[in-house]
Protein backbone atom coordinates (compact mmCIF):
# COMPACT_ATOMS: atom_id res chain seq x y z
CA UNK A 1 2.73 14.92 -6.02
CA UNK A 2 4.19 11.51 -5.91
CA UNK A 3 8.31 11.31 -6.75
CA UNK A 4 9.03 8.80 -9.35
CA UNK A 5 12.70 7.82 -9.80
CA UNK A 6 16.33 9.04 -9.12
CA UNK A 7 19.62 8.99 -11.28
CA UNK A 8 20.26 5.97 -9.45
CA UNK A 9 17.40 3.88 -10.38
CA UNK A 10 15.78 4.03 -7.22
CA UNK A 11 12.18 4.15 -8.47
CA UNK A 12 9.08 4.35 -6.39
CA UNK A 13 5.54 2.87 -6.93
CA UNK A 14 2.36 4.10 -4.51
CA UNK A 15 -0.77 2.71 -3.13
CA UNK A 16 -2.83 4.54 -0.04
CA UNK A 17 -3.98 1.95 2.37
CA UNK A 18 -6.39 1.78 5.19
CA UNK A 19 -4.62 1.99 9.10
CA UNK A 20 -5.96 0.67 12.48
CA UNK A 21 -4.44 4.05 14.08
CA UNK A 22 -3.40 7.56 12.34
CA UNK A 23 -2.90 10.72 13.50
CA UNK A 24 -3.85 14.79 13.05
CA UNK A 25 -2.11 16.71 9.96
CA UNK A 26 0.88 19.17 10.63
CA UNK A 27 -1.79 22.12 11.63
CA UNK A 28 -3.42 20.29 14.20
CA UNK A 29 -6.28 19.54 11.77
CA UNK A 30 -7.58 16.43 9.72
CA UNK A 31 -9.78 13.81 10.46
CA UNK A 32 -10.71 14.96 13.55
CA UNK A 33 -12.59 18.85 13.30
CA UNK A 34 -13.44 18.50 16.87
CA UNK A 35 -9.54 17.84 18.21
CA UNK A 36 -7.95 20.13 16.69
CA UNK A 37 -4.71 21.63 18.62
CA UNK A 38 -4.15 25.46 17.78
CA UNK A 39 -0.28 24.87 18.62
CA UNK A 40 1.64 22.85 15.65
CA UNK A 41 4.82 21.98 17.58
CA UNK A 42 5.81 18.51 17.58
CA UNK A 43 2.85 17.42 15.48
CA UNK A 44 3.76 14.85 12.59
CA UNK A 45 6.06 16.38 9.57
CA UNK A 46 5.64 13.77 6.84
CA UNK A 47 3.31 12.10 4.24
CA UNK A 48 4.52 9.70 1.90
CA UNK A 49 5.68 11.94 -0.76
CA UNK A 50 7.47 13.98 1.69
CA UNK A 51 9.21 10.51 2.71
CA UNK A 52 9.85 9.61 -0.91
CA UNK A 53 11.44 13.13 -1.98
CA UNK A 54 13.86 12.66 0.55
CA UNK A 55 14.94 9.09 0.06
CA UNK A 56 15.34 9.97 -3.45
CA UNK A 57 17.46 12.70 -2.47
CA UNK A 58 19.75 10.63 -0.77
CA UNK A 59 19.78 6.97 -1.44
CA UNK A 60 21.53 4.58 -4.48
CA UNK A 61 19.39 1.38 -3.54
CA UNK A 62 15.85 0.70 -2.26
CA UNK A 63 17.60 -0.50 1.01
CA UNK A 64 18.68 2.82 1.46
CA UNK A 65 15.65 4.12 0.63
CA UNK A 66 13.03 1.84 3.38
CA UNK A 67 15.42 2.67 6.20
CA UNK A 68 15.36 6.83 5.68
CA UNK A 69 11.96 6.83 5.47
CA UNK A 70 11.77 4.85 8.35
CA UNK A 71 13.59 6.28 10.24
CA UNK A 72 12.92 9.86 9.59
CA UNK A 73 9.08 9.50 10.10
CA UNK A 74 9.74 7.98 13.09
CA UNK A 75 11.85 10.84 14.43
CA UNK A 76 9.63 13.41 13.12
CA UNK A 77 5.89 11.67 12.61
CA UNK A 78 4.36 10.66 9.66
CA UNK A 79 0.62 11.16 8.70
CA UNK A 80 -1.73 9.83 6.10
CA UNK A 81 -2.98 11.03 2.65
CA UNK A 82 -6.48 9.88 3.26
CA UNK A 83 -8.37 9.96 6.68
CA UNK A 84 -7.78 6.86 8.63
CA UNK A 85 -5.03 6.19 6.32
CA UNK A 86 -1.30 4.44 6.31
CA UNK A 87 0.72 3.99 2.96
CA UNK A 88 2.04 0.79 1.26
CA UNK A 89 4.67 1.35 -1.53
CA UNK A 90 7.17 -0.19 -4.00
CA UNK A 91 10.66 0.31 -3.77
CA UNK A 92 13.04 -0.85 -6.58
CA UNK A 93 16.65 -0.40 -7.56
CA UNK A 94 18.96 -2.31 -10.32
CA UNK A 95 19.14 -5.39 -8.13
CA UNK A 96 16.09 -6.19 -5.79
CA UNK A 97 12.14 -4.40 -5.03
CA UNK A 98 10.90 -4.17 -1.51
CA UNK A 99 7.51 -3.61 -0.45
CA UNK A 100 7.20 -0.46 2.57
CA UNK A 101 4.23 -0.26 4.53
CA UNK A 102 4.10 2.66 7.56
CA UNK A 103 0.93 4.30 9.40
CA UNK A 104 1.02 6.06 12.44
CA UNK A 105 2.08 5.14 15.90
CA UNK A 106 1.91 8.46 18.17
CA UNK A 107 -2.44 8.13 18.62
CA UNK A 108 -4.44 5.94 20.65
CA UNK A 109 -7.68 3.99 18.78
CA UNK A 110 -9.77 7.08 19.69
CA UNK A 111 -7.77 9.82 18.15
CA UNK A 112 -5.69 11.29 20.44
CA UNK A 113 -2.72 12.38 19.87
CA UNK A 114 0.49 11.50 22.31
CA UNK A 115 2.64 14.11 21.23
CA UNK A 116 6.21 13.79 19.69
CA UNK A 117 7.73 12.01 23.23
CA UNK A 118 5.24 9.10 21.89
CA UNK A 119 7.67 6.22 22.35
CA UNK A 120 7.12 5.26 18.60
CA UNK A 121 5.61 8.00 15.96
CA UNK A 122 5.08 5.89 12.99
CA UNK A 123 4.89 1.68 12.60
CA UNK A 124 6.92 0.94 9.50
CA UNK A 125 8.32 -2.24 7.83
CA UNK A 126 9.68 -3.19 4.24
CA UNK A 127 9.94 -6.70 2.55
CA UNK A 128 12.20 -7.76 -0.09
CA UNK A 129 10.22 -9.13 -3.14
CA UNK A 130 11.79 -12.83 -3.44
CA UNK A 131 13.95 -12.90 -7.17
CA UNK A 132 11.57 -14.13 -10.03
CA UNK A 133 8.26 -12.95 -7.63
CA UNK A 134 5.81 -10.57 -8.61
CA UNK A 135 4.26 -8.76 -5.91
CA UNK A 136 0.78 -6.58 -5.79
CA UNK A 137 -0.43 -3.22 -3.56
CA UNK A 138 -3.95 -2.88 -4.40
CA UNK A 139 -4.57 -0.43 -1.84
CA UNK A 140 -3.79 -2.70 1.29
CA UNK A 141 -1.29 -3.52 3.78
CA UNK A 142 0.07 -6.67 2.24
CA UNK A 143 2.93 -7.64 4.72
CA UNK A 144 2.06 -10.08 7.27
CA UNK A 145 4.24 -12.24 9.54
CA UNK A 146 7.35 -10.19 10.58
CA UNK A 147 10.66 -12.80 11.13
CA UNK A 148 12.66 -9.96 13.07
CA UNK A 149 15.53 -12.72 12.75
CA UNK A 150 15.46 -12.54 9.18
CA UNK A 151 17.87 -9.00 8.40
CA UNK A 152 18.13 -10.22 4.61
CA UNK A 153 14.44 -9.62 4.07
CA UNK A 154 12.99 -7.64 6.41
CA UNK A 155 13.71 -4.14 8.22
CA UNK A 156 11.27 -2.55 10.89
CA UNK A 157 11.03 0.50 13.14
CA UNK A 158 12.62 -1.17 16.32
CA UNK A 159 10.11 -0.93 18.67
CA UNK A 160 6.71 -1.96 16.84
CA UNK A 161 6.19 -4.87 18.23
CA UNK A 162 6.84 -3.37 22.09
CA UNK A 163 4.21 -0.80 20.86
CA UNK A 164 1.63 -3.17 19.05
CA UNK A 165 1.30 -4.63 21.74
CA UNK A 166 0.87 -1.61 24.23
CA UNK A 167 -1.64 -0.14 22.22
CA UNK A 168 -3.85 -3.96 22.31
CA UNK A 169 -3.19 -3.87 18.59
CA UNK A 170 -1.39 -7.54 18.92
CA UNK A 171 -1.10 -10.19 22.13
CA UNK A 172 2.17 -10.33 21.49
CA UNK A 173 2.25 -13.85 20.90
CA UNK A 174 3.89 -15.93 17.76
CA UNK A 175 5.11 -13.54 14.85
CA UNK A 176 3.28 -10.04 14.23
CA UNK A 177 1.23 -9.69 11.28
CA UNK A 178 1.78 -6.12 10.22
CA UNK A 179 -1.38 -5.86 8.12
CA UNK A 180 -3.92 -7.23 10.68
CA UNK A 181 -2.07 -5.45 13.53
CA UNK A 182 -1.97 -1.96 11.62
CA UNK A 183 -4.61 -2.30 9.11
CA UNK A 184 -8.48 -3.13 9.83
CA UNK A 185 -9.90 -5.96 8.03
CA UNK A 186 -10.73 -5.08 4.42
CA UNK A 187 -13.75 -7.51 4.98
CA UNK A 188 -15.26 -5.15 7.70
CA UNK A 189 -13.40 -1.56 7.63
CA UNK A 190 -16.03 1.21 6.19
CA UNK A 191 -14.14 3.46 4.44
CA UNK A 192 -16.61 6.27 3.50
CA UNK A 193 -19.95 6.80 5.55
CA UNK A 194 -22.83 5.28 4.55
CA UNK A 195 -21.11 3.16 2.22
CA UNK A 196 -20.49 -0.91 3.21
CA UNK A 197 -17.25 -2.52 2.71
CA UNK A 198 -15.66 -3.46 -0.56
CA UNK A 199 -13.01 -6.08 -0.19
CA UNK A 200 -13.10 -6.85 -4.10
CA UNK A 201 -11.54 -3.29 -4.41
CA UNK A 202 -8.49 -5.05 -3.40
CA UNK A 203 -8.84 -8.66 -3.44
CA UNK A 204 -9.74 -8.79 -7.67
CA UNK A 205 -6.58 -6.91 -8.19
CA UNK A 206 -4.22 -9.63 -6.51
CA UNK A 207 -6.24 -12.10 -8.12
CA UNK A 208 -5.89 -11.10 -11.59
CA UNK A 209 -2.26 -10.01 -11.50
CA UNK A 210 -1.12 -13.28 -10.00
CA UNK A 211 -3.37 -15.33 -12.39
CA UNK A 212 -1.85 -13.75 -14.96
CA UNK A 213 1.61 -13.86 -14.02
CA UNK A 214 1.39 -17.34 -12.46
CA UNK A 215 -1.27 -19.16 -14.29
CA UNK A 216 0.04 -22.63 -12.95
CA UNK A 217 -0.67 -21.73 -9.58
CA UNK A 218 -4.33 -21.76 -10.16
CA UNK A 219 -5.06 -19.18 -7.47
CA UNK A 220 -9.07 -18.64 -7.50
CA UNK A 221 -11.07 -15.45 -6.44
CA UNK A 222 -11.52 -14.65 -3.27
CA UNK A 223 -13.50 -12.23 -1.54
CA UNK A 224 -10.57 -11.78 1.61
CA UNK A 225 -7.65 -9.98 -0.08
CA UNK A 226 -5.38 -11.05 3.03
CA UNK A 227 -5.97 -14.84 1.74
CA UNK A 228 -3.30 -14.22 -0.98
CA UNK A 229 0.24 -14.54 -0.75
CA UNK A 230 2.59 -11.41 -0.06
CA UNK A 231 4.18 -12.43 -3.94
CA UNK A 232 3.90 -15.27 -6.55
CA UNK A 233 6.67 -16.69 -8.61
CA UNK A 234 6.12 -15.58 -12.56
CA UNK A 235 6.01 -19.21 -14.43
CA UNK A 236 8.03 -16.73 -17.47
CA UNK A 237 9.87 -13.85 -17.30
CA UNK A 238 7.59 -10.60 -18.53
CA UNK A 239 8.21 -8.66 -21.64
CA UNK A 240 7.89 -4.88 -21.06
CA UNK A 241 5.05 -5.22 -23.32
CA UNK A 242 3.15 -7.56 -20.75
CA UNK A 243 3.38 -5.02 -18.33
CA UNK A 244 2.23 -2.68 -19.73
CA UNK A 245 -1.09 -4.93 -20.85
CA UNK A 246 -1.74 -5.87 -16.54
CA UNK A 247 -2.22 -1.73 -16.32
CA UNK A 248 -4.84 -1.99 -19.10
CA UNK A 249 -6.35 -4.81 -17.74
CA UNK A 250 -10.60 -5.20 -16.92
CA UNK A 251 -11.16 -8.98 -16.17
CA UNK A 252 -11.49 -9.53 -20.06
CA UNK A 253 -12.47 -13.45 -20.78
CA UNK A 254 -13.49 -13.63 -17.36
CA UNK A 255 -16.65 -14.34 -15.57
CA UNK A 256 -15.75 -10.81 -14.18
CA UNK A 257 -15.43 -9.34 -17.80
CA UNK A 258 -16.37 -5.80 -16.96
CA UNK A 259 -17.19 -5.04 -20.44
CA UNK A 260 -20.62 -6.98 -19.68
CA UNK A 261 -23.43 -7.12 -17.63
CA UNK A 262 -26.09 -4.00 -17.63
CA UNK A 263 -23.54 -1.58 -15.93
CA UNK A 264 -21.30 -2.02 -19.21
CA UNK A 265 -24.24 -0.48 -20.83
CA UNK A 266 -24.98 -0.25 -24.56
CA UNK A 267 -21.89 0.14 -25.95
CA UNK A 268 -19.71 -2.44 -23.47
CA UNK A 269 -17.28 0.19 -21.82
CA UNK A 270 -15.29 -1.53 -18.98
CA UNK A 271 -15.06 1.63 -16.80
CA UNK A 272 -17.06 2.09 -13.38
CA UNK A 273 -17.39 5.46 -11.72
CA UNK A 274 -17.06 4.75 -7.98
CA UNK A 275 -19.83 5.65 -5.10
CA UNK A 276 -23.35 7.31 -6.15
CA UNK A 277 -26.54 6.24 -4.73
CA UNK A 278 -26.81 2.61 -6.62
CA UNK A 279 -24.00 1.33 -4.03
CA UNK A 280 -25.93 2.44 -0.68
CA UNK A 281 -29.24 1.68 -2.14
CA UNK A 282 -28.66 -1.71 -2.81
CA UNK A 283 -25.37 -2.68 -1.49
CA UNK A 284 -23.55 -4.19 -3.63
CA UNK A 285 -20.28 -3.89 -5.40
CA UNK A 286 -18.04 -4.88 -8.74
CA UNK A 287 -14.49 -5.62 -8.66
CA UNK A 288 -12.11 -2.52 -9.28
CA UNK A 289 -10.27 -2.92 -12.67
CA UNK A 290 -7.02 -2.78 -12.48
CA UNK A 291 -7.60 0.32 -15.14
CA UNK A 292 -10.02 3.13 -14.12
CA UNK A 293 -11.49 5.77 -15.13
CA UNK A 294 -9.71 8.42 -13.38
CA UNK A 295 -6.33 6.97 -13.81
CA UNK A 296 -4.48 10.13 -15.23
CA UNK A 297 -1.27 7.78 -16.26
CA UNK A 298 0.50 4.31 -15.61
CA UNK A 299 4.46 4.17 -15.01
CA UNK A 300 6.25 1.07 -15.48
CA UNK A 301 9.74 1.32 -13.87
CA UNK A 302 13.04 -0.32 -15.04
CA UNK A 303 16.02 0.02 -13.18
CA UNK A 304 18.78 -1.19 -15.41
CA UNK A 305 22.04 -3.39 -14.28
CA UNK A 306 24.75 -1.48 -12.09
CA UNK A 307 27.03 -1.08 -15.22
CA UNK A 308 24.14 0.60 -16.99
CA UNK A 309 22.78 3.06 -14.08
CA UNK A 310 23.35 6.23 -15.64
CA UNK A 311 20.73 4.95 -17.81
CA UNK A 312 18.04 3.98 -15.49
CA UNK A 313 14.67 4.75 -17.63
């Protein structure tokens, strides 16, 4: 279970994300049957919603809130919700979002695990959303270039880029690019066996949210999700209302209209239901709507001005 919001107005949003590296579960167990360790001292303590619970516990801002979960995962270790899996999510107060990517740091490419002397345990930075920007986590690693210069906008465990570059993940050379340095390349990365890649599960998603939001920009599809900027400036400011029409939203008047086409079938429904035979057999895909099927609700957060905060909705 995912934490939402605080009295403060911190408010959270969440979005599981592929990872280059990530680690066994508190047990010993996970991804790995065949590695299991019977002994679960020192193995990683937190998951994301672990991480959230206890910023919202203790923090009044979303600065607050990137550095303890930072920094507590990597004291203690962090671990995925999904096999080979990091986490990406948005952090907001009353006066500025951030975006907060981690995965794991204390396992080689092959799985095993260093144990908690590892000299980093989890590879974590957060971004400040620019004021008037709209930013997307479609179930990627969206932060690239880290300026470690730059304190206003970015925070970072302090030894990720020693380690990235340790581990081969990154030469080292210009400024690190979280998402190709933690995260495989949603163009290539196989996510399920036996099932090819789908880069439109994330790349549609940033398209249609920014075309929406920024229309004069004239951003077109793209197949590469990592070919879009981190956030767009909104040509308007959004109505609550037009927020809440993006989490409804299926490519309608598009040439990706998912209400047509022989998968809408008779009736024109907009929904897809993910995996089956059809996608092995002939290897193809179809843009994820930003609405789906098993969606069981949508949030939209609104932290309110500092004078207002005991009214954060």
């Amino acid at each position: 279970t995912y934490p939402y919001m605080n009295e403060h107005g911190v408010a959270f949003g969440e979005s599981t994300a592929a990872a280059t590296l990530w680690t066994l579960e508190p047990d010993g167990s996970g991804v790995w049957p065949d590695k299991k360790i019977e002994s679960p001292e020192g193995f990683p303590l937190f998951s994301v919603s672990n991480l959230m619970q206890i910023a919202l516990e203790r923090c009044k801002t979303a600065r607050c809130a990137i550095e303890t979960m930072g920094k507590t995962a990597e004291k203690y270790g962090f671990y995925g919700e999904d096999p080979e899996s990091g986490e990406t999510l948005t952090v907001t107060d009353n006066n500025e979002t951030w975006i907060f990517n981690i995965a794991s740091a204390d396992c080689d490419r092959k799985g095993n695990w260093e144990g908690p002397g590892a000299k980093l345990r989890a590879a974590w930075v957060g971004k400040r959303v620019p004021e008037g920007h709209v930013a997307v986590s479609p179930n990627l690693f969206t932060i690239k270039e880290i300026d470690p210069d730059d304190k206003e906008n970015f925070m970072f465990a302090e030894k990720i880029f020693e380690v990235a570059v340790e581990k081969g993940l990154w030469d080292g050379n210009g400024l690190m690019n979280y998402a190709s340095t933690w995260g495989p390349s949603p163009l290539t990365h196989v996510y399920l066996e036996g099932v090819p890649p789908v880069p439109r599960y994330m790349s549609m998603r940033l398209w249609r949210i920014y075309s929406r939001v920024a229309p004069s920009l004239k951003l077109q599809p793209h197949i590469d999700p990592w070919s879009f900027p981190f956030s767009v400036p909104v040509d308007k400011q959004l109505t609550r209302r037009e927020i809440f029409e993006l989490t409804r939203d299926h490519y309608e008047g598009t040439p990706f209209d998912m209400r047509l086409g022989i998968l809408a079938g008779p009736f024109g429904t907009p929904n897809r239901l993910e995996h089956g035979e059809g996608i092995t057999e002939h290897h193809g895909e179809y843009p994820r709507a930003i609405s789906i099927p098993r969606t069981a609700y949508s949030v939209v957060a609104e932290a309110l001005p500092d004078h207002r905060a005991d009214r954060a909705a």
